[in-house]
Structures are given as structure tokens and as C-alpha cells.
PDB file of N, CA and C in Angstrom:
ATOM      1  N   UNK A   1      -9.318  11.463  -4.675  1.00  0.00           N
ATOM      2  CA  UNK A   1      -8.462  11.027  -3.600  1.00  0.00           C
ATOM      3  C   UNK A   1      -7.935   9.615  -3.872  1.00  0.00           C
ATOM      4  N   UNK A   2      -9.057   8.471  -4.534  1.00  0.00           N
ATOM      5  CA  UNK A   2      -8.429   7.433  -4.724  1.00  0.00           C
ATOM      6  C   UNK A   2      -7.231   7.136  -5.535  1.00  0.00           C
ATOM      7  N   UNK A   3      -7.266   8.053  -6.639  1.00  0.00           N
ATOM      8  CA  UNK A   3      -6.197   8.250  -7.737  1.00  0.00           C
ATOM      9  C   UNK A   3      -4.699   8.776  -6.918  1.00  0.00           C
ATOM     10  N   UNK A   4      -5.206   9.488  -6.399  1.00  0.00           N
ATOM     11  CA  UNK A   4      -3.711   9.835  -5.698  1.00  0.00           C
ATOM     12  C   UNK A   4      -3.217   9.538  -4.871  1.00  0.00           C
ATOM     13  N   UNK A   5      -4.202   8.747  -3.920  1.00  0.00           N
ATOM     14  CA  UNK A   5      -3.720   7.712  -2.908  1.00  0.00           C
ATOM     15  C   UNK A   5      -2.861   6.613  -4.193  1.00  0.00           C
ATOM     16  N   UNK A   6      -2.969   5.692  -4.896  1.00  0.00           N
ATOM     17  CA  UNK A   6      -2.764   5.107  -5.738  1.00  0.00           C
ATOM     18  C   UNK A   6      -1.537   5.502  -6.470  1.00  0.00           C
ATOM     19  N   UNK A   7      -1.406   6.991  -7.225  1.00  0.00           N
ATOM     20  CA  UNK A   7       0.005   6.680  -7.595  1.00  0.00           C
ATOM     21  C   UNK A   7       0.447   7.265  -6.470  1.00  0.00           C
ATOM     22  N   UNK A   8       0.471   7.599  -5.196  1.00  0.00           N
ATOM     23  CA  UNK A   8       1.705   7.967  -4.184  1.00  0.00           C
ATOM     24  C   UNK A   8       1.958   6.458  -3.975  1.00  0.00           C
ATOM     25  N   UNK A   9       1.346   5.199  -3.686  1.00  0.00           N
ATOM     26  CA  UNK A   9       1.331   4.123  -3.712  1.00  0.00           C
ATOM     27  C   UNK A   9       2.215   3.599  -4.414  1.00  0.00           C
ATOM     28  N   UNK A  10       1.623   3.523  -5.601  1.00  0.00           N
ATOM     29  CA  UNK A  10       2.427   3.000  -6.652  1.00  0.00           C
ATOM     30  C   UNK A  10       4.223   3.683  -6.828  1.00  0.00           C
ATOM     31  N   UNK A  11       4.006   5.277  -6.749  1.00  0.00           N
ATOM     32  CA  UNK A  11       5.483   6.058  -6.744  1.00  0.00           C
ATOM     33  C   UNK A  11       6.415   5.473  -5.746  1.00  0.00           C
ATOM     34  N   UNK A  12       5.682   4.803  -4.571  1.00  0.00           N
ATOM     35  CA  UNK A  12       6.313   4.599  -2.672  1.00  0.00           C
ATOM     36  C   UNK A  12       6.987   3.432  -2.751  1.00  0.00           C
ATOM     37  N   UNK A  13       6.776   2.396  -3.747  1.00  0.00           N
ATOM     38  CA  UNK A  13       7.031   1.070  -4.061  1.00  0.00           C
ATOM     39  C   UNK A  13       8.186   1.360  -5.346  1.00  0.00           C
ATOM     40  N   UNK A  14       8.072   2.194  -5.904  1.00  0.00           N
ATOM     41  CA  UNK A  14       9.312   2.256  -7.008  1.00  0.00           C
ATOM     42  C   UNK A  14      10.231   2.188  -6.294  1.00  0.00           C
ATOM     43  N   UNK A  15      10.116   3.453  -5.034  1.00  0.00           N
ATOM     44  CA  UNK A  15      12.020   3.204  -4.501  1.00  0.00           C
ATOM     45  C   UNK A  15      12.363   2.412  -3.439  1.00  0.00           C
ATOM     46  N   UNK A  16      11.518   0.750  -3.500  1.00  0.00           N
ATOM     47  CA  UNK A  16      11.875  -0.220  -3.061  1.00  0.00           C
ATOM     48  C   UNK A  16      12.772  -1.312  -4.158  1.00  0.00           C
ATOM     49  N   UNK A  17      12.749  -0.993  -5.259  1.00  0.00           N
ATOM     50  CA  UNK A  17      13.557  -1.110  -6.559  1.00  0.00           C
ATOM     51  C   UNK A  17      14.734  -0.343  -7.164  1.00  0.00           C
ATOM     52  N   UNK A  18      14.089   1.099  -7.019  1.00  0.00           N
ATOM     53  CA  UNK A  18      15.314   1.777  -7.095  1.00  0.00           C
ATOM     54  C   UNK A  18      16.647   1.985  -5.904  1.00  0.00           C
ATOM     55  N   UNK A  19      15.982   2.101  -4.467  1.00  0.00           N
ATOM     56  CA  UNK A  19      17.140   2.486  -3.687  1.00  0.00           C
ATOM     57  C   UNK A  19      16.674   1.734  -2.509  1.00  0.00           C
ATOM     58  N   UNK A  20      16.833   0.090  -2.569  1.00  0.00           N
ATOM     59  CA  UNK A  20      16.797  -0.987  -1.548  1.00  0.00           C
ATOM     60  C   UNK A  20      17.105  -0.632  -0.644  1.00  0.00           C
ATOM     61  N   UNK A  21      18.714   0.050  -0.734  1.00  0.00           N
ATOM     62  CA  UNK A  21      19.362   0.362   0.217  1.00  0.00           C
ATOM     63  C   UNK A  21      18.678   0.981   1.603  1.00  0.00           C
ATOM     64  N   UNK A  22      17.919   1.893   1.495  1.00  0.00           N
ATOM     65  CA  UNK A  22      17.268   2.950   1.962  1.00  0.00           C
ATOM     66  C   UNK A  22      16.158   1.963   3.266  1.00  0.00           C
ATOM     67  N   UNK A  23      15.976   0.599   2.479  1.00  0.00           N
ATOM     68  CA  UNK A  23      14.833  -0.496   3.755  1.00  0.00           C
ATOM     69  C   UNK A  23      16.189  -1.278   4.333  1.00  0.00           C
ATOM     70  N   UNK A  24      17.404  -1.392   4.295  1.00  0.00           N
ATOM     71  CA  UNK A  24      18.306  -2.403   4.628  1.00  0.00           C
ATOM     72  C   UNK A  24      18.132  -1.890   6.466  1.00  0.00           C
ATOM     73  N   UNK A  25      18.477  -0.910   6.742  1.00  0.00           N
ATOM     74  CA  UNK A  25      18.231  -0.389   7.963  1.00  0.00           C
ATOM     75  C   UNK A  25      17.478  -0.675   8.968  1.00  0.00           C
ATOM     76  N   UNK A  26      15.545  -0.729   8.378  1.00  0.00           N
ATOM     77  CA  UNK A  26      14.258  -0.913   8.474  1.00  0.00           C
ATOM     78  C   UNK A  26      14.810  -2.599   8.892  1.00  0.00           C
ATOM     79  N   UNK A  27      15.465  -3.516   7.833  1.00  0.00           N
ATOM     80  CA  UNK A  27      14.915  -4.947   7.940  1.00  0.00           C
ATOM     81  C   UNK A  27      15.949  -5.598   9.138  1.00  0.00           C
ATOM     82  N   UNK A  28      16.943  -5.018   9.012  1.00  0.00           N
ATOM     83  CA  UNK A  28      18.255  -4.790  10.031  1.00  0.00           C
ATOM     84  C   UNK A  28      17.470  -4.765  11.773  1.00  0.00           C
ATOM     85  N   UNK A  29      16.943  -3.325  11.956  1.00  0.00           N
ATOM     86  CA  UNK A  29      16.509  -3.482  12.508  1.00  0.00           C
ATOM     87  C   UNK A  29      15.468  -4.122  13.429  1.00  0.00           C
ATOM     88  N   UNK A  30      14.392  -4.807  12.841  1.00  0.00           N
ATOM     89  CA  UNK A  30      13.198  -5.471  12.692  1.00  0.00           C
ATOM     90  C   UNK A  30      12.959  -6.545  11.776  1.00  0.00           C
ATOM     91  N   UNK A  31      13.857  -7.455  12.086  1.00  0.00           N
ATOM     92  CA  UNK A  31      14.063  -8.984  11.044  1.00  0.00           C
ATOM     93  C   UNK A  31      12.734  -9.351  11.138  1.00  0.00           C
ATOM     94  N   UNK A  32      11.904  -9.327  11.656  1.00  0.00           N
ATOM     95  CA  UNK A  32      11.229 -10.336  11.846  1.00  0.00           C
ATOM     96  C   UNK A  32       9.804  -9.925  10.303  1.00  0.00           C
ATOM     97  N   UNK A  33       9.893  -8.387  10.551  1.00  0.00           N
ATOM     98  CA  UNK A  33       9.130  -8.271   8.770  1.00  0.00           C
ATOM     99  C   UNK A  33       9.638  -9.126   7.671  1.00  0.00           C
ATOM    100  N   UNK A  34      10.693  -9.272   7.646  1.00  0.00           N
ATOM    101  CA  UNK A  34      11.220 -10.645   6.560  1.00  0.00           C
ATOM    102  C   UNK A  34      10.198 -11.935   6.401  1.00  0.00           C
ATOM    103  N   UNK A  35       9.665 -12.380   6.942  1.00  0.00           N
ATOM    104  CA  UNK A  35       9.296 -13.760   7.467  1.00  0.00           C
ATOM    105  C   UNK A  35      10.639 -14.767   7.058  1.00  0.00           C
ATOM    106  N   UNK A  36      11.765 -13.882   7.402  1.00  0.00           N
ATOM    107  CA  UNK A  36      12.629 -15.238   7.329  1.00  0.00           C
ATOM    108  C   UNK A  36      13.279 -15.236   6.039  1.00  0.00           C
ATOM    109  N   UNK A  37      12.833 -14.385   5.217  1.00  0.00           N
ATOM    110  CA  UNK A  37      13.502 -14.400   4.287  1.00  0.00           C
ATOM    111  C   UNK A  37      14.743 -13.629   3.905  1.00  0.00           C
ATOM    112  N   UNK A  38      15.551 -13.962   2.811  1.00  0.00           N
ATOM    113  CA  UNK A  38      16.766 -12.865   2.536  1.00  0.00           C
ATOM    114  C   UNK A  38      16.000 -11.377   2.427  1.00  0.00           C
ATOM    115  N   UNK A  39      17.262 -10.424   2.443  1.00  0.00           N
ATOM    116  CA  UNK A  39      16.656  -8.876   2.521  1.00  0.00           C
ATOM    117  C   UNK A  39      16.325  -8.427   1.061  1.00  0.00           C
ATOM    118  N   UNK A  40      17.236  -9.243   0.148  1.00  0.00           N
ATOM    119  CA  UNK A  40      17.375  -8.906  -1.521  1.00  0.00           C
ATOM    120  C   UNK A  40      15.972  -9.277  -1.878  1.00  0.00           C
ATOM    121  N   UNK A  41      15.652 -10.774  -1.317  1.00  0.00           N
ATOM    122  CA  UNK A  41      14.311 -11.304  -1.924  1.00  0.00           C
ATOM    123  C   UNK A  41      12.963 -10.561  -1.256  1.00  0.00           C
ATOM    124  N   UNK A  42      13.355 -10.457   0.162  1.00  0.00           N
ATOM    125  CA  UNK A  42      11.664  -9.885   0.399  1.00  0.00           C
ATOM    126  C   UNK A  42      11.681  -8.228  -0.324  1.00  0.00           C
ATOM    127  N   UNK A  43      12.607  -7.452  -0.216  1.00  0.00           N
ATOM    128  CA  UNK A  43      12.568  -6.043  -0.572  1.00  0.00           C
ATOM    129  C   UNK A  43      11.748  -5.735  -1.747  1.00  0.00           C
ATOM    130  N   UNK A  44      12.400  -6.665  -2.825  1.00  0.00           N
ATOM    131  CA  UNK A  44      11.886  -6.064  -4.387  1.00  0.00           C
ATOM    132  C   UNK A  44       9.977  -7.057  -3.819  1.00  0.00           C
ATOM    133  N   UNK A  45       9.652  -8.435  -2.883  1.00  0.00           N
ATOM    134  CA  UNK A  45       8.396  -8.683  -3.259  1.00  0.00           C
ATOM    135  C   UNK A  45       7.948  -7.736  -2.277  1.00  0.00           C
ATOM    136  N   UNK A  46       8.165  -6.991  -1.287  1.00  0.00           N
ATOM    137  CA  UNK A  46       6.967  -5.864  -1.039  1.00  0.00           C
ATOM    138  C   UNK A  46       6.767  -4.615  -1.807  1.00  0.00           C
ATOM    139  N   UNK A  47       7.791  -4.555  -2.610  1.00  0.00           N
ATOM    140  CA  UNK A  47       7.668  -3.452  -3.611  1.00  0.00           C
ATOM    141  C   UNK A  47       6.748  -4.019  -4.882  1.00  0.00           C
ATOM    142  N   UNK A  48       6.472  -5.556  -5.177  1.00  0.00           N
ATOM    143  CA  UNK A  48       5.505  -5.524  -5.998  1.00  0.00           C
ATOM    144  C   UNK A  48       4.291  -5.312  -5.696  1.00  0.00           C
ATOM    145  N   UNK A  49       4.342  -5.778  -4.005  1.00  0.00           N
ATOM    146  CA  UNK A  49       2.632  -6.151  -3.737  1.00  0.00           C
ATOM    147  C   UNK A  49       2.137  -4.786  -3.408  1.00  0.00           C
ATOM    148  N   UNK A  50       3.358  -4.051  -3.224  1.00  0.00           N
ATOM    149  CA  UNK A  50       2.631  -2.469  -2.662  1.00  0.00           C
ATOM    150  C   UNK A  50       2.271  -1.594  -4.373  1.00  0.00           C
ATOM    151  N   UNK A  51       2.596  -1.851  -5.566  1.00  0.00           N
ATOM    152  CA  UNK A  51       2.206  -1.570  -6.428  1.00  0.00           C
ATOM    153  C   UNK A  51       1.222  -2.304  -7.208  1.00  0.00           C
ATOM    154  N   UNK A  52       1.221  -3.372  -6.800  1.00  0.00           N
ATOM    155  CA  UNK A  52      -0.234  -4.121  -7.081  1.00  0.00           C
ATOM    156  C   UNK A  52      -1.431  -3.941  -6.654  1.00  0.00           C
ATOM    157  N   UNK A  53      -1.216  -3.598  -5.180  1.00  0.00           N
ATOM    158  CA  UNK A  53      -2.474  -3.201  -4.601  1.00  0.00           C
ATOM    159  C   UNK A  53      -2.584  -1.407  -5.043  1.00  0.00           C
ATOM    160  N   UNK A  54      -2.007  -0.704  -4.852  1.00  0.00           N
ATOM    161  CA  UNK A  54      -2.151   0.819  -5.368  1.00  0.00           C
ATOM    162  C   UNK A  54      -2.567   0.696  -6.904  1.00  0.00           C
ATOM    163  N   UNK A  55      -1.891  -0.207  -7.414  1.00  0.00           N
ATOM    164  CA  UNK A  55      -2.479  -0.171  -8.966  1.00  0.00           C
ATOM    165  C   UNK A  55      -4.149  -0.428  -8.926  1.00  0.00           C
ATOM    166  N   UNK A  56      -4.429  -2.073  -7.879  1.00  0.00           N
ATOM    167  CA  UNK A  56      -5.248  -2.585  -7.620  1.00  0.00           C
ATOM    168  C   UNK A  56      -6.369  -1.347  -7.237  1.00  0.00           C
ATOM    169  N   UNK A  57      -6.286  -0.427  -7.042  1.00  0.00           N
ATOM    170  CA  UNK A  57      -7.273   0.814  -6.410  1.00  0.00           C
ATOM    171  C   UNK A  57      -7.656   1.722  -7.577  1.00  0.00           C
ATOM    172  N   UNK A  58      -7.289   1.634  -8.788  1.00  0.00           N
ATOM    173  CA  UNK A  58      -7.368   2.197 -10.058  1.00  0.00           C
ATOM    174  C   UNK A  58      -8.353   0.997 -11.239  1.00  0.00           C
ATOM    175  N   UNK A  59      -8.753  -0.332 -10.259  1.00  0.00           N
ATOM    176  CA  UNK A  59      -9.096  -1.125 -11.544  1.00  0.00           C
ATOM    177  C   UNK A  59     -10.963  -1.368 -11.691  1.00  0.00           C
ATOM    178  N   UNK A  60     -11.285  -2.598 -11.292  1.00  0.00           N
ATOM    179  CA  UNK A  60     -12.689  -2.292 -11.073  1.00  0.00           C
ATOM    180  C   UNK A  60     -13.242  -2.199  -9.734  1.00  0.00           C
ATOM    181  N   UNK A  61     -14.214  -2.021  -9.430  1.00  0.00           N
ATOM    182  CA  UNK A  61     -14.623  -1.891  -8.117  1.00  0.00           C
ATOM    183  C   UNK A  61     -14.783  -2.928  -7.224  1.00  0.00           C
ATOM    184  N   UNK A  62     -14.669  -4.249  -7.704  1.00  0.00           N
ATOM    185  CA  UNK A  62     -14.313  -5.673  -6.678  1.00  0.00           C
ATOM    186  C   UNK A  62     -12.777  -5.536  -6.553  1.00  0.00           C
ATOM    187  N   UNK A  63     -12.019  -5.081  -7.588  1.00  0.00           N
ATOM    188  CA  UNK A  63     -10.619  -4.628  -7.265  1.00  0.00           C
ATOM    189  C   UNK A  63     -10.064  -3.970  -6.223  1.00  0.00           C
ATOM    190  N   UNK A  64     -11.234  -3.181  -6.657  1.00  0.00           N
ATOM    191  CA  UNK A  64     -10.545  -1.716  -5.562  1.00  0.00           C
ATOM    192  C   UNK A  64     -10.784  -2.008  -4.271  1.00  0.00           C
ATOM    193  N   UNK A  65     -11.760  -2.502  -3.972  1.00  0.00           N
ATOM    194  CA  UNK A  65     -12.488  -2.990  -2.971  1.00  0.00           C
ATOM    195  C   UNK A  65     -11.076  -3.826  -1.836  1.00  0.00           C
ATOM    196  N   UNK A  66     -10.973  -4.929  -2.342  1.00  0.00           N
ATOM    197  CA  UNK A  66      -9.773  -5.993  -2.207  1.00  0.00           C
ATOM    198  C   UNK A  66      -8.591  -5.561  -2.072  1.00  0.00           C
ATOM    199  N   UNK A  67      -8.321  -4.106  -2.944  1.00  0.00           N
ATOM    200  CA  UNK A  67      -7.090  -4.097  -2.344  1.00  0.00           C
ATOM    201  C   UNK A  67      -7.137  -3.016  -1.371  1.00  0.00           C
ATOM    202  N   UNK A  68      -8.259  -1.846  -1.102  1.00  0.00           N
ATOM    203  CA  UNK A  68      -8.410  -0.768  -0.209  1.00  0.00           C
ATOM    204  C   UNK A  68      -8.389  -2.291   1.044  1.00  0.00           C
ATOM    205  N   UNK A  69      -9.324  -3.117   1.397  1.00  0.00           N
ATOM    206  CA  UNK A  69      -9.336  -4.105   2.241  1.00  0.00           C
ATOM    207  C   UNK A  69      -7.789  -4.818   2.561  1.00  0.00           C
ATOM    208  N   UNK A  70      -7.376  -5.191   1.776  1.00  0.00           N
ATOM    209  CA  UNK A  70      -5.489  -5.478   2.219  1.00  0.00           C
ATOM    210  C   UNK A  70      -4.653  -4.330   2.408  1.00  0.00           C
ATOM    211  N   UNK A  71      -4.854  -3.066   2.218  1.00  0.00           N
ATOM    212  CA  UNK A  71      -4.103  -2.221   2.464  1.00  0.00           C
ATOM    213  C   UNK A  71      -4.229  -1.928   3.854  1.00  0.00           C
ATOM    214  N   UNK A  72      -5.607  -1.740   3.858  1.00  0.00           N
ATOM    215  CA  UNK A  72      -6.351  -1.345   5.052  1.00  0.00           C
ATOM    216  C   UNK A  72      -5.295  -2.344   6.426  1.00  0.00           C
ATOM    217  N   UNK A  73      -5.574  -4.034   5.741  1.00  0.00           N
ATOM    218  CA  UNK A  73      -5.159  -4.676   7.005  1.00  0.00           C
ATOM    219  C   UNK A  73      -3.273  -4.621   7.369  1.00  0.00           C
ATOM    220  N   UNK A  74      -2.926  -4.348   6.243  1.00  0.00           N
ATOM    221  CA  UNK A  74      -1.196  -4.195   6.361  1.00  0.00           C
ATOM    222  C   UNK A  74      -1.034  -2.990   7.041  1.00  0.00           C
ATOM    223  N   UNK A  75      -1.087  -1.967   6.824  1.00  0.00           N
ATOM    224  CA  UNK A  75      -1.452  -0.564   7.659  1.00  0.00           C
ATOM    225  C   UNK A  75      -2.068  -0.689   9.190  1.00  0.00           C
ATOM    226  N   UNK A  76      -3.156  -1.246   9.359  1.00  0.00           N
ATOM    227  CA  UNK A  76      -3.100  -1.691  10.931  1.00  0.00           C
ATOM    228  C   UNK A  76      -2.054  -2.862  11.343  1.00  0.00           C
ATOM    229  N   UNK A  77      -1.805  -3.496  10.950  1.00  0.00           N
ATOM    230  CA  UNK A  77      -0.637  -4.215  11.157  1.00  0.00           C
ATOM    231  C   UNK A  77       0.988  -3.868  11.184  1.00  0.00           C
ATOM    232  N   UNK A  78       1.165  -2.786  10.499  1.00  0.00           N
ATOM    233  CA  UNK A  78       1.778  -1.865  11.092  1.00  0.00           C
ATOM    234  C   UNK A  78       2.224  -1.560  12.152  1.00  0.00           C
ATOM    235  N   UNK A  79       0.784  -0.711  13.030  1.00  0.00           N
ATOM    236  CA  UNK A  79       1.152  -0.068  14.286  1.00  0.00           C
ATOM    237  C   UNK A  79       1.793  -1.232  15.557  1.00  0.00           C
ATOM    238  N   UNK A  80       1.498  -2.162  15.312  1.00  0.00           N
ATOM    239  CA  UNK A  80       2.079  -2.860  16.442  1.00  0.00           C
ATOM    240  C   UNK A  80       3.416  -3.047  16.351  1.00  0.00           C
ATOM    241  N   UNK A  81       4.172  -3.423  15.316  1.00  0.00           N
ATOM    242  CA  UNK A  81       5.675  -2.765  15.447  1.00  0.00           C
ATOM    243  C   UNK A  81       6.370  -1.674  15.803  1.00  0.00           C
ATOM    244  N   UNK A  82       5.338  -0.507  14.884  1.00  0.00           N
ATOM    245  CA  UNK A  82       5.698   0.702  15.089  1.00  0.00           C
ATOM    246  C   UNK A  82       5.037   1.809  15.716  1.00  0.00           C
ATOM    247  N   UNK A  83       4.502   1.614  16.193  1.00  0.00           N
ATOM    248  CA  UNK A  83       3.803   2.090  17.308  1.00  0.00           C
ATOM    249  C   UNK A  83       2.737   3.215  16.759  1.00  0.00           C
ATOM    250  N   UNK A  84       2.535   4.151  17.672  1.00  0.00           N
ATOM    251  CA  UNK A  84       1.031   5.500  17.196  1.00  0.00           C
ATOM    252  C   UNK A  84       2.264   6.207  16.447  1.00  0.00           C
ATOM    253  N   UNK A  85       2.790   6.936  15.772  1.00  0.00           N
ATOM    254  CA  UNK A  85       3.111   7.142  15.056  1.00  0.00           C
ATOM    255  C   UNK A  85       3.204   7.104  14.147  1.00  0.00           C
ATOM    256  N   UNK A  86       2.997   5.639  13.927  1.00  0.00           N
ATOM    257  CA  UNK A  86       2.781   5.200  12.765  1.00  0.00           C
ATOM    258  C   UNK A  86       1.537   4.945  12.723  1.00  0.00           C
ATOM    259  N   UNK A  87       0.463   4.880  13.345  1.00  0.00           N
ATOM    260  CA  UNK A  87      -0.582   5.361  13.237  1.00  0.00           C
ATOM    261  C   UNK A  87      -0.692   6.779  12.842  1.00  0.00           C
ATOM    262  N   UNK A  88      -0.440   7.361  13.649  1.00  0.00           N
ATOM    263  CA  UNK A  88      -0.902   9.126  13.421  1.00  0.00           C
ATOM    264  C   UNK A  88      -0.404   9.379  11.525  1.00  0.00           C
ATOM    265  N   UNK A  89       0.219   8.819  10.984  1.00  0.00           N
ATOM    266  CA  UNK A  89       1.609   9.038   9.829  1.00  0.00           C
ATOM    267  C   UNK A  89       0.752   8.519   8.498  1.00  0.00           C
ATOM    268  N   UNK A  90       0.388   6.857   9.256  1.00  0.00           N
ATOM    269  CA  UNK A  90      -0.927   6.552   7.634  1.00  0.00           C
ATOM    270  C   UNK A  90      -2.339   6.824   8.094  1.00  0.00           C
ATOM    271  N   UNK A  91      -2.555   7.627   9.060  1.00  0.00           N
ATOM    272  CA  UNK A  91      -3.968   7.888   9.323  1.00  0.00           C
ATOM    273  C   UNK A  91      -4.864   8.157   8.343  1.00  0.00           C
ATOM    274  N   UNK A  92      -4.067   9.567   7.625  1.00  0.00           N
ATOM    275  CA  UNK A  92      -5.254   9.865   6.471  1.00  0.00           C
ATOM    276  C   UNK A  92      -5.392   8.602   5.373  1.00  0.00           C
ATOM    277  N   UNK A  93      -3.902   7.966   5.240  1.00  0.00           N
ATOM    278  CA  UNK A  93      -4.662   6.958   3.948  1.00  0.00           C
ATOM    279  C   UNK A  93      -4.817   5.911   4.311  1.00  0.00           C
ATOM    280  N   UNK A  94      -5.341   5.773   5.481  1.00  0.00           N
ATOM    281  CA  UNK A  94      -6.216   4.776   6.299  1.00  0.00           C
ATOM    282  C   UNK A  94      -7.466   4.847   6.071  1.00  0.00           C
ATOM    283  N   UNK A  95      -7.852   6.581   6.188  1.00  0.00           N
ATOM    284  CA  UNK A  95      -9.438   6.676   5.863  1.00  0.00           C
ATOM    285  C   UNK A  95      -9.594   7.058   4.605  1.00  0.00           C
ATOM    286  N   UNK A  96      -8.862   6.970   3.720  1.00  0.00           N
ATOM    287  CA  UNK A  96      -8.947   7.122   2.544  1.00  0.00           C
ATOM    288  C   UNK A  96      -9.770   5.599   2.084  1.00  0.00           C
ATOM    289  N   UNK A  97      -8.400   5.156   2.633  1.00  0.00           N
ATOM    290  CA  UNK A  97      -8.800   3.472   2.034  1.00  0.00           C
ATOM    291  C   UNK A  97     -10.545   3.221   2.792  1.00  0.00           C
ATOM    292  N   UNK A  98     -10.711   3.165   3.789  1.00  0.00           N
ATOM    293  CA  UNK A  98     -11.802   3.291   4.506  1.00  0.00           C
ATOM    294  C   UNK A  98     -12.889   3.410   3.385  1.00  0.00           C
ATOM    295  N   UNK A  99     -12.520   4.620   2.868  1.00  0.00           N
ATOM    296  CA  UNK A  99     -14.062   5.207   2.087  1.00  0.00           C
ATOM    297  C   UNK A  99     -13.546   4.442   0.767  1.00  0.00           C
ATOM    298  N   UNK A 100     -12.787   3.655   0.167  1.00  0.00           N
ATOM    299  CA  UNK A 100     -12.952   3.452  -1.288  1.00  0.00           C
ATOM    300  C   UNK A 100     -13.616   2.052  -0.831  1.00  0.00           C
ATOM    301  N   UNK A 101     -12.846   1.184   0.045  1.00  0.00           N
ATOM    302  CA  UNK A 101     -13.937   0.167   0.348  1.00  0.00           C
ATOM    303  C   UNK A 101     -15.318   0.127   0.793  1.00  0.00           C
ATOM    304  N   UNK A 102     -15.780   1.280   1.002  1.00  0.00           N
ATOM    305  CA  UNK A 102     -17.221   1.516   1.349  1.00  0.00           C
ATOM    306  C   UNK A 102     -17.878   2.265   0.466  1.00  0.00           C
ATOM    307  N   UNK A 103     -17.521   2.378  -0.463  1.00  0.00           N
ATOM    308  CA  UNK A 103     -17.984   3.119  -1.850  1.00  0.00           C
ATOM    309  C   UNK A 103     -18.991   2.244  -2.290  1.00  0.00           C
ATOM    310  N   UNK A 104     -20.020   2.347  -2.404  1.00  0.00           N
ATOM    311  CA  UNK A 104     -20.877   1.304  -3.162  1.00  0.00           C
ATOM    312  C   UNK A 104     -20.899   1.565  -4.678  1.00  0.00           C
ATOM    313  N   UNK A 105     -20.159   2.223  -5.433  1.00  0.00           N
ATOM    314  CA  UNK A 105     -20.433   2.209  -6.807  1.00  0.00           C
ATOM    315  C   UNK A 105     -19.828   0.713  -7.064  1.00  0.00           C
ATOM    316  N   UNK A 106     -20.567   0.044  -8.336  1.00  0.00           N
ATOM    317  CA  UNK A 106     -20.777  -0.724  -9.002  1.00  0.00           C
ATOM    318  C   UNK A 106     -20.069  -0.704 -10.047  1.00  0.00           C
ATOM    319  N   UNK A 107     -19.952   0.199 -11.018  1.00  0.00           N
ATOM    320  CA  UNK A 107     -19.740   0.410 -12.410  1.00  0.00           C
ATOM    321  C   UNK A 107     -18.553   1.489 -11.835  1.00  0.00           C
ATOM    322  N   UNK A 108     -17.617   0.959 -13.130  1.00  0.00           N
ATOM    323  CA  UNK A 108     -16.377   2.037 -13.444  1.00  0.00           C
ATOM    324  C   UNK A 108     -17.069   3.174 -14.184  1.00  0.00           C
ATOM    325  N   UNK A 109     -16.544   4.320 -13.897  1.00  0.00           N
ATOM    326  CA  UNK A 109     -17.040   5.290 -14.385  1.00  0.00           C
ATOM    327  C   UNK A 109     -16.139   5.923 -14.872  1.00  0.00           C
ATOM    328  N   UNK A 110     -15.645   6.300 -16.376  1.00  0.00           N
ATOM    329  CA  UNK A 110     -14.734   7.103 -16.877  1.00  0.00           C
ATOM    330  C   UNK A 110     -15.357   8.385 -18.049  1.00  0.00           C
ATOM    331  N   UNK A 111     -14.028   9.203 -17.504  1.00  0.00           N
ATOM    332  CA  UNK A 111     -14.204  11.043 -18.352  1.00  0.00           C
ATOM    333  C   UNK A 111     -15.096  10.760 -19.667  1.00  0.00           C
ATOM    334  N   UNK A 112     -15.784  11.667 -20.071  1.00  0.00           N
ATOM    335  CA  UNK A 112     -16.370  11.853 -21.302  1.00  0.00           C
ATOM    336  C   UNK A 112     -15.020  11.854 -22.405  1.00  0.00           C
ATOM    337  N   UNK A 113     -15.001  11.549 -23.542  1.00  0.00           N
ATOM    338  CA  UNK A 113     -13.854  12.102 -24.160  1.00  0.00           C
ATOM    339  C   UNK A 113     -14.272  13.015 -25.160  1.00  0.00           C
ATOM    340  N   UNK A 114     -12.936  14.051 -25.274  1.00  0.00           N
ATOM    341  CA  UNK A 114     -13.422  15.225 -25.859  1.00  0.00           C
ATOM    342  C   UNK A 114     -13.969  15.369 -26.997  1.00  0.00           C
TER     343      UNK A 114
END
């Protein structure tokens, strides 16, 4: 689940690079997600940090940890703009994130190779 929470993550943030256009609406509507900034400049930096942290969920386990924990808090931070809906919408990878930050493994663990 963490892996694919991660690249839908990582995939969700490409087309904040590829088709800006598509958040102009979003920032239009709701300036105030900007903190003030132009739409050109904040667009492409939430498209890094949202692939940093999804990447961030693929690395070691103080990683993963840190960024399931910032995802976690941007996602509740969320709903107060956008109401239960947007709750009900990232629910599951709310508790996704939930359980990778409460994962107590220690050690990365990777496939045998063939």
C-alpha cells in the first residue's frame, strides 16, 4: 500500500508541471493557498514538495515516517477549506499514511534478488 500510495503521489504532482493550467481555477478561486505568492511560482513548488514527500515514503524509515507525518498534516489541513468531502475523498490515504507512520520497522527491507 505504501508503494502505491507513493507513486499515485508522486504521478499527482507530475500534472502540477505538466498541465498548471488545470490548478489556475483552484488558486483563482482560493488565493489564499498561495501564501501570497504568484500562481506560476507556488504551482510548480507544491508539485515538488508533493513528490518529495511521496518519494519521501519509498526511502528509509525516519523518512517515511516524516513524510507519512507532513502528509498526514497537509491533508487535515485541507478539510478546513474544503470541507468533508474532502475529507471523505483523502480518507483512505489518510489511513494509509496513518499506518506507515506507525509502522515500527526499523530496517529497510528489500526483495531477495533472483
Amino acid at each position: 500500500m505504501r508503494w502505491g500510495l507513493a507513486i499515485a503521489l508522486m504521478w499527482s504532482s507530475l500534472e502540477k508541471f505538466a498541465y498548471p493550467d488545470w490548478f489556475y481555477p483552484l488558486v483563482v478561486e482560493k488565493p489564499f493557498l498561495t501564501f501570497g505568492m504568484p500562481r506560476d511560482v507556488f504551482i510548480p513548488m507544491a508539485g515538488v514538495a508533493e513528490f518529495t514527500m511521496g518519494f519521501g515514503l519509498l526511502w528509509t524509515p525516519l523518512i517515511r515516517r516524516l513524510s507519512a507525518i507532513a502528509l498526514i498534516v497537509i491533508f487535515t489541513a485541507a478539510v478546513w477549506p474544503f470541507g468533508r468531502v474532502d475529507l471523505i475523498g483523502h480518507g483512505l490515504i489518510m489511513a494509509i499514511l496513518v499506518a506507515v507512520a506507525c509502522d515500527q520497522c526499523r530496517v529497510t527491507r528489500f526483495l531477495p534478488s533472483l
